[in-house]
N, C-alpha and C. Protein backbone atom coordinates (compact mmCIF):
# COMPACT_ATOMS: atom_id res chain seq x y z
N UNK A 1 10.49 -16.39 -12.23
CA UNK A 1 10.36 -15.00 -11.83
C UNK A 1 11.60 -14.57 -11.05
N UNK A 2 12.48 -14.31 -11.78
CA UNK A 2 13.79 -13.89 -11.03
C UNK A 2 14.01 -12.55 -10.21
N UNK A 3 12.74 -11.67 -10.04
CA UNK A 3 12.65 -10.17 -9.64
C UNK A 3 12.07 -10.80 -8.35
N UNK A 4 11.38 -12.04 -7.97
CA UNK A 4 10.77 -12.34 -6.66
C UNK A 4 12.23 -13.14 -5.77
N UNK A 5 12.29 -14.40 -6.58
CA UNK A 5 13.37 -15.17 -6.34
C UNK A 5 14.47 -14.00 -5.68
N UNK A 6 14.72 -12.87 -6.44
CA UNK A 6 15.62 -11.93 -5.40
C UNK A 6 14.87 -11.40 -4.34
N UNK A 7 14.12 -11.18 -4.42
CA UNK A 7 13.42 -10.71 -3.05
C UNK A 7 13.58 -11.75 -1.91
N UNK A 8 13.02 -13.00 -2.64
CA UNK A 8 13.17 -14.31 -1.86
C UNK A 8 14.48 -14.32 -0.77
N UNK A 9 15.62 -13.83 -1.79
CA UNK A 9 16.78 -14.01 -1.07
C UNK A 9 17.17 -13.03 -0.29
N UNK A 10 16.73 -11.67 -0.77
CA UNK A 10 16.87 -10.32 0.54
C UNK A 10 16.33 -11.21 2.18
N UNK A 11 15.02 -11.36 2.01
CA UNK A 11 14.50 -12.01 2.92
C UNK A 11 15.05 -12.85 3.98
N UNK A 12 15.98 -14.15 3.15
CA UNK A 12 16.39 -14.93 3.89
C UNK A 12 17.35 -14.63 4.17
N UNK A 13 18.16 -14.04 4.11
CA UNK A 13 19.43 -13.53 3.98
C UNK A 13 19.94 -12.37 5.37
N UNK A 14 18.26 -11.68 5.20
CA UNK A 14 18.71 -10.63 6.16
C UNK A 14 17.62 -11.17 7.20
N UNK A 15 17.15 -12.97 7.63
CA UNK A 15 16.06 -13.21 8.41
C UNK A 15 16.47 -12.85 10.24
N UNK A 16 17.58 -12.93 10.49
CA UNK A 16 17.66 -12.28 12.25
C UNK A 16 17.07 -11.42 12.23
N UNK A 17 17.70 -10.23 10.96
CA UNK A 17 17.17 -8.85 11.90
C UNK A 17 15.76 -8.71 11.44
N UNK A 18 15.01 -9.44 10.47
CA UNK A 18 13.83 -9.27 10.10
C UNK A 18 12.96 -9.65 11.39
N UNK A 19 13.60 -10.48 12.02
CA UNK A 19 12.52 -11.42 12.93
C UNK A 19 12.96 -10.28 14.54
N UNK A 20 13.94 -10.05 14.49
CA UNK A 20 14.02 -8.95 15.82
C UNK A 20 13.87 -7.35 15.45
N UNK A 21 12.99 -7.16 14.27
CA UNK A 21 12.38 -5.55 13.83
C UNK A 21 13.62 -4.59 13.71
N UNK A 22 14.63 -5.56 13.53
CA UNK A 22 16.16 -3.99 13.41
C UNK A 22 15.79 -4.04 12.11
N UNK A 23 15.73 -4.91 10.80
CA UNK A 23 14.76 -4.41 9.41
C UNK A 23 13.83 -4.83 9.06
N UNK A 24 13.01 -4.03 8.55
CA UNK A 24 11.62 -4.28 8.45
C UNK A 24 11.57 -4.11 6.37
N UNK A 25 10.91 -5.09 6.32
CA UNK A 25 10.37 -5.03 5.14
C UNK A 25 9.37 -4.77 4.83
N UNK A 26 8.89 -3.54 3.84
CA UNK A 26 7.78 -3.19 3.05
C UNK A 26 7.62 -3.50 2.03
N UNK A 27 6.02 -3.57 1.98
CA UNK A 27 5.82 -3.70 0.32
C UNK A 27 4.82 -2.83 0.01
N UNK A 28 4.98 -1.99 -0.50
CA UNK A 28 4.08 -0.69 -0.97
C UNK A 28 3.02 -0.52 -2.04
N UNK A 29 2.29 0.13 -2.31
CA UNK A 29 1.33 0.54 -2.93
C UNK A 29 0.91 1.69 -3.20
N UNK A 30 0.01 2.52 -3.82
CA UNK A 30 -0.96 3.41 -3.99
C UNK A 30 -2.48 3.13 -4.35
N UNK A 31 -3.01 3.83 -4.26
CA UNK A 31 -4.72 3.26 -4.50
C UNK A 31 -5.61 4.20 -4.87
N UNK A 32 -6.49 4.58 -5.48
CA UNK A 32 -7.26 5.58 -5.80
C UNK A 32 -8.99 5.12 -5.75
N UNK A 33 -9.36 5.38 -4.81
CA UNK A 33 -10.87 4.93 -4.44
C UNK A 33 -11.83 6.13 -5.06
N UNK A 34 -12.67 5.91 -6.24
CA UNK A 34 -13.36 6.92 -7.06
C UNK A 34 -15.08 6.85 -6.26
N UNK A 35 -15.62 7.68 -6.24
CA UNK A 35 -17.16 7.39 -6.17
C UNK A 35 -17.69 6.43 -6.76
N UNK A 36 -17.32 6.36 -7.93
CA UNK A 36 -18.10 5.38 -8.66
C UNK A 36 -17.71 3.95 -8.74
N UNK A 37 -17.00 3.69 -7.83
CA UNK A 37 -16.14 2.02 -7.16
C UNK A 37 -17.74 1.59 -6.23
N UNK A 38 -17.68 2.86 -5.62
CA UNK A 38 -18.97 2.88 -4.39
C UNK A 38 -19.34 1.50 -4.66
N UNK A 39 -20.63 1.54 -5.23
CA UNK A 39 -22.03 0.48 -5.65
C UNK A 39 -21.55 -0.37 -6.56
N UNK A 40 -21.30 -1.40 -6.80
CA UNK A 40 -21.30 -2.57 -7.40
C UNK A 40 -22.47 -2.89 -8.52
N UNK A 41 -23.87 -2.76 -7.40
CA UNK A 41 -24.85 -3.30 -8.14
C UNK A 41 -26.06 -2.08 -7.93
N UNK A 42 -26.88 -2.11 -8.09
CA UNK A 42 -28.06 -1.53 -8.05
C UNK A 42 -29.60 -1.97 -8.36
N UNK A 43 -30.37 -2.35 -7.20
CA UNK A 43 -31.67 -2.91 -7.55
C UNK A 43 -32.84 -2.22 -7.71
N UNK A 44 -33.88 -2.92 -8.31
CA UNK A 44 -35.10 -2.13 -8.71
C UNK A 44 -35.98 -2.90 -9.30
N UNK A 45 -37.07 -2.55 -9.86
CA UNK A 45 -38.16 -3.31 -10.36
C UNK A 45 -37.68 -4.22 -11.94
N UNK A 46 -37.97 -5.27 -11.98
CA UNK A 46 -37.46 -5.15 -13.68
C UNK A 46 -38.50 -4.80 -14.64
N UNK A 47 -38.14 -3.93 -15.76
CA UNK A 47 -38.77 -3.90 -16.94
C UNK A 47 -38.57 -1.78 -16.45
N UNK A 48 -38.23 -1.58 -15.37
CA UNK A 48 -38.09 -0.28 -15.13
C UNK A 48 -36.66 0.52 -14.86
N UNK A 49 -37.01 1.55 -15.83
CA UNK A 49 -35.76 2.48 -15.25
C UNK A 49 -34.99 2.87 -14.39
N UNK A 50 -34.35 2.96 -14.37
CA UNK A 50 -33.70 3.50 -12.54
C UNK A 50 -32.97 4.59 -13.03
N UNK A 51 -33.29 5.61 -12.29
CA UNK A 51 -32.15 6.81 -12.66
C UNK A 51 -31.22 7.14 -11.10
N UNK A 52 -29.87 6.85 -11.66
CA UNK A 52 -28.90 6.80 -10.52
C UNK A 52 -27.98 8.18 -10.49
N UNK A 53 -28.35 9.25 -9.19
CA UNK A 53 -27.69 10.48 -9.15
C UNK A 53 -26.27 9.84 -9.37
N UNK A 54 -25.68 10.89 -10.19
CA UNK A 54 -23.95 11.32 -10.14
C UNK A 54 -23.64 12.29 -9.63
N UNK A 55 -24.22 13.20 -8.40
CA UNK A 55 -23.53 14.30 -8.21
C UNK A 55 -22.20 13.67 -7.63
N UNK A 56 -21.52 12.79 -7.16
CA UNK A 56 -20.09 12.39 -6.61
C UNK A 56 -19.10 12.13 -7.45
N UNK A 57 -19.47 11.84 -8.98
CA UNK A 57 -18.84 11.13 -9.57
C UNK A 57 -17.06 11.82 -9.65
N UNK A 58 -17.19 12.94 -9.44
CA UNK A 58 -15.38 13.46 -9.73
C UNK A 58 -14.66 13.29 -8.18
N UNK A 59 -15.69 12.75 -7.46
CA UNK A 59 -14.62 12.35 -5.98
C UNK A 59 -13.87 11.35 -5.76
N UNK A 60 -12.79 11.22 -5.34
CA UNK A 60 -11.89 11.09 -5.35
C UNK A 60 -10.49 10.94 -4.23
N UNK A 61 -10.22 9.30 -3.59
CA UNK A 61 -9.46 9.34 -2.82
C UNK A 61 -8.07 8.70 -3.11
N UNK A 62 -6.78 9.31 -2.63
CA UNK A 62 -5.80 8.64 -2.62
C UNK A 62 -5.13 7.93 -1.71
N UNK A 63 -4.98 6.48 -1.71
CA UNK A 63 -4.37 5.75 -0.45
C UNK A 63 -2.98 5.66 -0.62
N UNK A 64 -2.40 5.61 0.22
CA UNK A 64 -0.96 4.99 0.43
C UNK A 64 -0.89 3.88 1.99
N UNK A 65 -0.50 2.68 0.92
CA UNK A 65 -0.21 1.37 1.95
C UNK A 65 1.00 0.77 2.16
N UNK A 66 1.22 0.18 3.01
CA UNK A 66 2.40 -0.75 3.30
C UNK A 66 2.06 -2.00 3.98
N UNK A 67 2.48 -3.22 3.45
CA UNK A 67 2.70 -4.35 4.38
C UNK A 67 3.40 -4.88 5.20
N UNK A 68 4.09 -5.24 6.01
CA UNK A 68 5.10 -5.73 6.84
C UNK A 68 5.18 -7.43 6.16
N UNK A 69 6.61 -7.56 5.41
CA UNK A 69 6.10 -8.97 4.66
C UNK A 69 6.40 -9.94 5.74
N UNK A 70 6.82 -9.97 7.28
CA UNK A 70 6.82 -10.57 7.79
C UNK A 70 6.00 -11.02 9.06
N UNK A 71 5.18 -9.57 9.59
CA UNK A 71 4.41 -9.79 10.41
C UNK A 71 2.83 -9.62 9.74
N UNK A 72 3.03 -9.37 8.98
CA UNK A 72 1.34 -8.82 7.69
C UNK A 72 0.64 -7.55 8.39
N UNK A 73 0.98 -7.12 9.56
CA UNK A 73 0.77 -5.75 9.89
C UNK A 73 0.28 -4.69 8.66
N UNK A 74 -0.63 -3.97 8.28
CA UNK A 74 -0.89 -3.15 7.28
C UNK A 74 -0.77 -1.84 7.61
N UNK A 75 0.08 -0.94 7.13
CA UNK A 75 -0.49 0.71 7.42
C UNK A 75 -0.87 1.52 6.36
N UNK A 76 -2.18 2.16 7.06
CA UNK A 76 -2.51 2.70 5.37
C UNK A 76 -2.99 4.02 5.53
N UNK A 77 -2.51 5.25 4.72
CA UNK A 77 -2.64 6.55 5.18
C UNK A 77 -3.08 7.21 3.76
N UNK A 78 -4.31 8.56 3.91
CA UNK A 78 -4.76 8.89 3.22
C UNK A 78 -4.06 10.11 2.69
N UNK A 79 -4.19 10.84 1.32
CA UNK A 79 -3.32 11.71 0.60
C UNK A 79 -4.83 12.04 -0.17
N UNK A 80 -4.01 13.70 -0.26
CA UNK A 80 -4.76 14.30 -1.44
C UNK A 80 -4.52 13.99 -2.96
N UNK A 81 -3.59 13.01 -3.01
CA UNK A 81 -3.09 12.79 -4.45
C UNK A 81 -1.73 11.50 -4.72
N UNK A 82 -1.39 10.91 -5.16
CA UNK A 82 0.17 10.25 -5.13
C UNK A 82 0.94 11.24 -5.81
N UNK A 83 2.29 11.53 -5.61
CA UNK A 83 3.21 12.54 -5.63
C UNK A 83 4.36 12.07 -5.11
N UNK A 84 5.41 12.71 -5.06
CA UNK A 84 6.58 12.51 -4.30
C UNK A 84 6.44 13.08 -3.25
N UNK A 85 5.59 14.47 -2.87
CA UNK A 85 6.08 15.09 -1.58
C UNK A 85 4.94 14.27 -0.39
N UNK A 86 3.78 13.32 -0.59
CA UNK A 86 3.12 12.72 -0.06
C UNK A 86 4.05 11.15 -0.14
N UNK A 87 4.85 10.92 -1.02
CA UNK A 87 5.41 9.76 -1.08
C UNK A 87 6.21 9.26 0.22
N UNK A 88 7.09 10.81 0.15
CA UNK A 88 8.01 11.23 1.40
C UNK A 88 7.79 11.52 2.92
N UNK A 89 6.18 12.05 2.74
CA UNK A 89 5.38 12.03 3.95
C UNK A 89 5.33 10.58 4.39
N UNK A 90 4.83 9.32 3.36
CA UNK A 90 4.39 8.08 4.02
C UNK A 90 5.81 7.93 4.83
N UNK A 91 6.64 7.52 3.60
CA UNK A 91 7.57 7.12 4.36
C UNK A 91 8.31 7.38 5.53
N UNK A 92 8.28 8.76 5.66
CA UNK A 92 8.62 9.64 6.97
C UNK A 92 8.17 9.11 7.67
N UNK A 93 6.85 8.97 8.02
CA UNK A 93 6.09 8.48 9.14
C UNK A 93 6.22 7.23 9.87
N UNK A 94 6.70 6.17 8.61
CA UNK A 94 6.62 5.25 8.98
C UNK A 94 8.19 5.11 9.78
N UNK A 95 8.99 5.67 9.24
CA UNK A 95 9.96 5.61 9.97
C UNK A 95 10.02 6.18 11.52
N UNK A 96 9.03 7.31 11.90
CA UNK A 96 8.78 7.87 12.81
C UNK A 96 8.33 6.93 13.90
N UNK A 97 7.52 6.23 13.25
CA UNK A 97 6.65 4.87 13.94
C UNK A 97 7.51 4.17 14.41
N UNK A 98 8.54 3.68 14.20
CA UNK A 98 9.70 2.21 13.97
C UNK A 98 10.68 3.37 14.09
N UNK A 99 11.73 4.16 14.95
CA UNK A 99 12.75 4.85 14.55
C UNK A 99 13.97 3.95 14.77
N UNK A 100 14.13 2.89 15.43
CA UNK A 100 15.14 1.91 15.72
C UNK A 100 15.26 1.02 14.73
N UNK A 101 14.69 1.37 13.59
CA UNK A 101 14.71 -0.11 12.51
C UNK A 101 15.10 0.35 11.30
N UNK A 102 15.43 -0.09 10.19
CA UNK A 102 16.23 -0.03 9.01
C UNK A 102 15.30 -0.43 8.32
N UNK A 103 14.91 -0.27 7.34
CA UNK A 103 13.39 -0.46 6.37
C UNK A 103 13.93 -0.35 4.73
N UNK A 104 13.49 -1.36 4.38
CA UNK A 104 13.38 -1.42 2.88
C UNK A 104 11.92 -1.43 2.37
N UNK A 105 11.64 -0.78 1.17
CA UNK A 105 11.02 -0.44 0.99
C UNK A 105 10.34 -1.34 -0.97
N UNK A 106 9.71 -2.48 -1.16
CA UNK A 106 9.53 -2.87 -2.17
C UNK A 106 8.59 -2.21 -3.01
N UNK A 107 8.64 -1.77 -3.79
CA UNK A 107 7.27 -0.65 -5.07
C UNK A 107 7.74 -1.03 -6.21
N UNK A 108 6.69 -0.80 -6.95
CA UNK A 108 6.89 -0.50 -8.18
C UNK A 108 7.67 0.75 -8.93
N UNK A 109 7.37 1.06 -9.78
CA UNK A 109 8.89 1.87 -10.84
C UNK A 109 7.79 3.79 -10.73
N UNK A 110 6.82 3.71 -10.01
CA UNK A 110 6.34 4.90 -10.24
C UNK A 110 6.80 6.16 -10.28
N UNK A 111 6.40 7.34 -10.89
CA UNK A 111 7.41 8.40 -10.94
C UNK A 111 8.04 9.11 -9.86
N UNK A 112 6.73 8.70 -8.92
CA UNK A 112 6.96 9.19 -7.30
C UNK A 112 7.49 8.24 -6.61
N UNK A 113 8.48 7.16 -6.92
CA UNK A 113 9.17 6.63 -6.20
C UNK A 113 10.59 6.62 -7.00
N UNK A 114 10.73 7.40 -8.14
CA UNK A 114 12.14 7.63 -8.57
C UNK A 114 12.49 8.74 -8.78
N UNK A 115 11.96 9.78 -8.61
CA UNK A 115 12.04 11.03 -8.81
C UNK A 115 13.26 11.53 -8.25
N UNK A 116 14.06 12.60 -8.73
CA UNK A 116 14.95 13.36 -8.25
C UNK A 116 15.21 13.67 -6.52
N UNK A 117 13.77 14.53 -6.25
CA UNK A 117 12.81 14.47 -4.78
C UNK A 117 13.30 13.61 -4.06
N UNK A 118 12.58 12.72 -4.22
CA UNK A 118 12.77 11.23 -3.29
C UNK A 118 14.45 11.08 -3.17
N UNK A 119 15.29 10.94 -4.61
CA UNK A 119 16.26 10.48 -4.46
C UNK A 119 17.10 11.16 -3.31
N UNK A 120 17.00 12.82 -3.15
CA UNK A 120 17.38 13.82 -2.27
C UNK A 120 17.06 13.48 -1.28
N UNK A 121 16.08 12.53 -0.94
CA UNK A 121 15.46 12.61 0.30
C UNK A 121 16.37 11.76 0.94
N UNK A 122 16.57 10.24 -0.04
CA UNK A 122 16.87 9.69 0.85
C UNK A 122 18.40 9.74 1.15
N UNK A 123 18.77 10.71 -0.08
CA UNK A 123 20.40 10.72 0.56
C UNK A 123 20.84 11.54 1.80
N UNK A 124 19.64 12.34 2.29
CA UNK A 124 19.18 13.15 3.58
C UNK A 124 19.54 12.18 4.43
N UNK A 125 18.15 10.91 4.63
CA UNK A 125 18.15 10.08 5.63
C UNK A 125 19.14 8.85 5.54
N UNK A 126 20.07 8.80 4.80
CA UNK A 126 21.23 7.81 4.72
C UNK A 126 22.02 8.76 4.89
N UNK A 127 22.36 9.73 5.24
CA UNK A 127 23.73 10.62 5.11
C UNK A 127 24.52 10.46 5.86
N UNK A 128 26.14 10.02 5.43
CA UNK A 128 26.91 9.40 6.36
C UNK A 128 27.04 8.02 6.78
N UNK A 129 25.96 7.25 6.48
CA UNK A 129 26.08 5.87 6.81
C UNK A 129 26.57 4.50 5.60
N UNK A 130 27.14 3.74 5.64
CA UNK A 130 27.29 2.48 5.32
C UNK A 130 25.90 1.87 4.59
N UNK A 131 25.94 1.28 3.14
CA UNK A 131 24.90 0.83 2.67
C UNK A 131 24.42 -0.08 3.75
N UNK A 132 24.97 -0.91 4.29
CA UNK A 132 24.52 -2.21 5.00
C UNK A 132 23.76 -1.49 6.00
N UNK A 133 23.98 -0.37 6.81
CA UNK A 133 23.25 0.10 8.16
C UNK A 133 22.30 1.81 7.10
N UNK A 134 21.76 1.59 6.02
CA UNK A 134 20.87 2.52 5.65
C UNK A 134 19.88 2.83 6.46
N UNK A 135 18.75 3.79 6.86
CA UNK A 135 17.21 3.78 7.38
C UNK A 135 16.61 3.65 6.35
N UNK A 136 16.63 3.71 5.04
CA UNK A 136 15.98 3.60 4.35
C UNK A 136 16.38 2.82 2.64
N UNK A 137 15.96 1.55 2.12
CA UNK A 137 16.52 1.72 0.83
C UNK A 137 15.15 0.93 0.04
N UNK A 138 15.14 1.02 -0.94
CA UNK A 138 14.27 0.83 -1.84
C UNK A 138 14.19 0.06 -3.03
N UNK A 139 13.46 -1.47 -3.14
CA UNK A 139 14.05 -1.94 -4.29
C UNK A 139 12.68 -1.96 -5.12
N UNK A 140 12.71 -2.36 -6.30
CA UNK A 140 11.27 -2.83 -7.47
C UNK A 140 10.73 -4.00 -7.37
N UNK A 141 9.85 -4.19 -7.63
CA UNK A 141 9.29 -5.35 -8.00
C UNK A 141 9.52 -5.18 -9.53
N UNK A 142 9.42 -6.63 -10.29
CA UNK A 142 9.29 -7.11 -11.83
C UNK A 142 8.55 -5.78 -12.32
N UNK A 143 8.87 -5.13 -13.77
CA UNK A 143 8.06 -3.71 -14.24
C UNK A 143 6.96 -4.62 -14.43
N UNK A 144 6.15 -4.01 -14.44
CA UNK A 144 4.27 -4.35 -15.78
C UNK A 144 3.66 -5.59 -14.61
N UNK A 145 4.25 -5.82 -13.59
CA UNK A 145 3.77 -7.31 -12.73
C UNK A 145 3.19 -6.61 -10.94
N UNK A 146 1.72 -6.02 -11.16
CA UNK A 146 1.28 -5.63 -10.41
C UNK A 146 0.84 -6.86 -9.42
N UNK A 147 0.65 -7.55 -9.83
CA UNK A 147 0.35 -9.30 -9.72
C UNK A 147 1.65 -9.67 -8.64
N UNK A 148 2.47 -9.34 -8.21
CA UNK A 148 3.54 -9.69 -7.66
C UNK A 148 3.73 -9.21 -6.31
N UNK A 149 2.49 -8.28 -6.08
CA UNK A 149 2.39 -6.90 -5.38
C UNK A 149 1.22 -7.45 -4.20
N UNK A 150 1.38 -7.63 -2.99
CA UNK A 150 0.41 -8.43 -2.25
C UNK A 150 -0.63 -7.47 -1.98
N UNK A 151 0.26 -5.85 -1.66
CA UNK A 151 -0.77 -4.63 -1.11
C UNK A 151 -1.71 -4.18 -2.33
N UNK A 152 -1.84 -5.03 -3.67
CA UNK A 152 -3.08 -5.08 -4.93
C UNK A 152 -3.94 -6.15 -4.26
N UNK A 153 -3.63 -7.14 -3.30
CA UNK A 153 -4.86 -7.91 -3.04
C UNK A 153 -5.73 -7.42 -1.97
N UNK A 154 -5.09 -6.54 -1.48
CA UNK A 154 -5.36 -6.01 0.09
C UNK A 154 -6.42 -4.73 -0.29
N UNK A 155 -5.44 -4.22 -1.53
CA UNK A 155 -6.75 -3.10 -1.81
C UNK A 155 -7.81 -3.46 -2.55
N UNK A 156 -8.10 -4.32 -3.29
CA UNK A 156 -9.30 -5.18 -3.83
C UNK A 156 -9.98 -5.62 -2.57
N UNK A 157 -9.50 -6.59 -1.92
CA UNK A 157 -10.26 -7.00 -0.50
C UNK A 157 -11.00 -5.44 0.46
N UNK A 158 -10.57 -4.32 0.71
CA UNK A 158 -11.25 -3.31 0.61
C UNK A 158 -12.39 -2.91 -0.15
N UNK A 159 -11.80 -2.78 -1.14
CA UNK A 159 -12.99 -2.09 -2.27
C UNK A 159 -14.32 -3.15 -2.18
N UNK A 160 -13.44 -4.55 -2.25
CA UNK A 160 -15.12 -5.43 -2.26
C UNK A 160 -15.85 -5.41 -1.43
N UNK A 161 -15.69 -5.01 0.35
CA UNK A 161 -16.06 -4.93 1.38
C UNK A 161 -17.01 -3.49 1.17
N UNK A 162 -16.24 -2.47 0.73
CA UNK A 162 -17.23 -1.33 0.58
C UNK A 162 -18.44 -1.87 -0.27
N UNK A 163 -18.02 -2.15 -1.56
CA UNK A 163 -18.93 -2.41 -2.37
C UNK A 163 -20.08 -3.40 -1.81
N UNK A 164 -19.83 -4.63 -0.94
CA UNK A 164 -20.70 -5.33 -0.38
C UNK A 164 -21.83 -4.84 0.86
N UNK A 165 -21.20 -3.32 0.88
CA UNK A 165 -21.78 -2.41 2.14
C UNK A 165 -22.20 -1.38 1.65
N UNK A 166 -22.49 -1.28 0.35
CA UNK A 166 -23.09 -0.33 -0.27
C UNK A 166 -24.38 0.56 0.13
N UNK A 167 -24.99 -0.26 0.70
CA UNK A 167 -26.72 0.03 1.17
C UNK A 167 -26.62 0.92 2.37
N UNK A 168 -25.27 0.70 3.12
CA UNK A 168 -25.16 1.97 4.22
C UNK A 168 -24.39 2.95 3.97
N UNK A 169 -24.21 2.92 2.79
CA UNK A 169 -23.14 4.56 1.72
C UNK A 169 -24.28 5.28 1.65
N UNK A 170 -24.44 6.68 2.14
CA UNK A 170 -24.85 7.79 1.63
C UNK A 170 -24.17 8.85 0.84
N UNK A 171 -22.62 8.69 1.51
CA UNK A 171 -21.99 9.75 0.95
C UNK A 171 -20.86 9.36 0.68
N UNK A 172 -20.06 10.12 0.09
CA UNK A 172 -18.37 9.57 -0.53
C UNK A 172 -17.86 9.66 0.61
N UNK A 173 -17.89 10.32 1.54
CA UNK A 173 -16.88 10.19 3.04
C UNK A 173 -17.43 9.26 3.65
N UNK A 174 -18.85 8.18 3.61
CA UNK A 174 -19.00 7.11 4.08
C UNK A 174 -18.02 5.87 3.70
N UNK A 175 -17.91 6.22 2.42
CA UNK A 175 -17.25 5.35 1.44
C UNK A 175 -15.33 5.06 2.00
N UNK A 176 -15.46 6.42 2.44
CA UNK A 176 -13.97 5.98 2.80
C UNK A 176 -13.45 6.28 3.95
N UNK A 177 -15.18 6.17 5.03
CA UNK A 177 -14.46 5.97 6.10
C UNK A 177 -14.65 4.20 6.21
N UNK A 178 -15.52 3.70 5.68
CA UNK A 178 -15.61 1.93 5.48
C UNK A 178 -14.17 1.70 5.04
N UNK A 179 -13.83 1.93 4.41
CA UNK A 179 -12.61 1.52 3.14
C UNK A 179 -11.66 1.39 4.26
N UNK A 180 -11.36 3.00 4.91
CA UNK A 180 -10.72 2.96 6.03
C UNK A 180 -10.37 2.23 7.37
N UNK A 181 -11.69 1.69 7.52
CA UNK A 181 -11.91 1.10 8.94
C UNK A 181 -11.94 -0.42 8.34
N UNK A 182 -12.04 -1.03 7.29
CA UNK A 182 -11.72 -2.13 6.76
C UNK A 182 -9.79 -2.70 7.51
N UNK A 183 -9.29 -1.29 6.61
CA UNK A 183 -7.95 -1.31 6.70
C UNK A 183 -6.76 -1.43 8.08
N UNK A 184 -7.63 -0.22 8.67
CA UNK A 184 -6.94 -0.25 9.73
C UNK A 184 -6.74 -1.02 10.72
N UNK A 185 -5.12 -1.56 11.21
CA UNK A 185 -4.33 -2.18 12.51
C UNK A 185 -5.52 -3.71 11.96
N UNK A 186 -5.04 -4.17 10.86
CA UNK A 186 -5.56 -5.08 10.30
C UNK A 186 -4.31 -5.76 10.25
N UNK A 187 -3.89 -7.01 10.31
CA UNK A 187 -3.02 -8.06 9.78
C UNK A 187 -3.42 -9.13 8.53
N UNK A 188 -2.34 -8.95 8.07
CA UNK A 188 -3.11 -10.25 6.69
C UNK A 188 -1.62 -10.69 6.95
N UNK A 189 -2.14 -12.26 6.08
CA UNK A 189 -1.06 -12.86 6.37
C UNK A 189 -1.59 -14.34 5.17
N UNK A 190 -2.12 -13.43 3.69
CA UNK A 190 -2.46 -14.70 2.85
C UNK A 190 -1.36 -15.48 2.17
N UNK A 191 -1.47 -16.19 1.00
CA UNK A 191 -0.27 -17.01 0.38
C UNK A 191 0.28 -16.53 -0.16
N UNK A 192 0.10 -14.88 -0.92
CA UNK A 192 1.19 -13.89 -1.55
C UNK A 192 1.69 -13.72 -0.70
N UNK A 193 1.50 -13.39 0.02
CA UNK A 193 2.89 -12.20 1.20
C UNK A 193 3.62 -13.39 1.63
N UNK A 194 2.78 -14.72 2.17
CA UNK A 194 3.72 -15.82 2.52
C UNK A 194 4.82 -16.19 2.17
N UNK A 195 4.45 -16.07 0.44
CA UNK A 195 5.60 -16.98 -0.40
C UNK A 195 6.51 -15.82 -0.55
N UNK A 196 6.83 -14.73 -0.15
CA UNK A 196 8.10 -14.43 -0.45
C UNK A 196 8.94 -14.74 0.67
N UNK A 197 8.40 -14.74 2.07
CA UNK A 197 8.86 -14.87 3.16
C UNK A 197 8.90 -16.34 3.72
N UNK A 198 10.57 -16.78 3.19
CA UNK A 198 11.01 -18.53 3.36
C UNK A 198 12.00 -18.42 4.74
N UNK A 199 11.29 -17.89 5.84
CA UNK A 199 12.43 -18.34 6.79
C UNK A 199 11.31 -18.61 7.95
């Protein structure tokens, strides 16, 4: 896997300032939590019907996450949609959070992370500076290898937690305030995120 193996080496390469927060590494995501993720299972008598309301079924949430691949720190912020101009919001913020640190940013090839938009953006927040001292730069993971992506295990580990808490869902905003409160000022720190981080 030569798209990790480089990551591997961003990592070690740039490990001082990783370990004293002058750069911080992300690894990004999006997520879309539907009503119908809700319930998993559904019980009842056997040999009998069950009729299960859909009035929720077109609801609909959008996450945006980040990992810290070195401290497993998670931040995860809600959107009306994935887009570029919510893309630009995450990232804003996060820089807002951390303004003393230099951040790379690992995603996938999505349209809202190559877009024209974005690209403007970030020649905004690099303007004038030296590639080496950027606030912001952005590399890919492998195309088609969501599998490579630690913030896909993080949002599964969510969803299963809702789903295992199903019986106290009444409503779709139950659903994602669980999802939510799963997430939040949470640290992970499993054997994906590990193995990219060799120092």
């Amino acid at each position: 896997m030569p798209k990790k193996k480089e990551i591997q080496n961003l990592i070690a390469e740039n490990k001082d300032d990783i370990k004293n927060s002058s750069l911080i590494i992300w690894m990004q995501d999006e997520c879309h939590q539907i009503y119908g993720d809700t319930c998993g299972y559904v019980w009842g008598p056997r040999g009998e019907r069950l009729e299960v309301p859909m009035t929720n079924f077109r609801k609909r949430q959008t996450w945006y996450g980040a990992v810290n691949c070195y401290t497993g720190q998670f931040i995860v912020a809600d959107y009306d949609t994935g887009n570029t101009k919510n893309t630009i919001s995450f990232v804003d913020n996060i820089l807002k959070k951390y303004p003393l640190s230099r951040h790379i940013f690992v995603w996938d090839g999505a349209s809202c992370h190559t877009s024209n938009e974005f690209k403007e953006y970030l020649k905004t927040v690099n303007a004038g500076l030296p590639e080496s001292k950027w606030k912001v730069k952005c590399i890919k993971f492998a195309p088609n290898a969501p599998q490579q992506n630690p913030v896909e295990d993080i949002w599964l580990q969510a969803k299963s937690f809702v789903r295992k808490n199903f019986l106290y869902i009444d409503t779709f905003q139950d659903a994602v305030k669980i999802f939510k409160d799963f997430l939040s000022d949470k640290v992970f720190g499993f054997g994906k995120i590990k193995s990219y981080v060799l120092i």
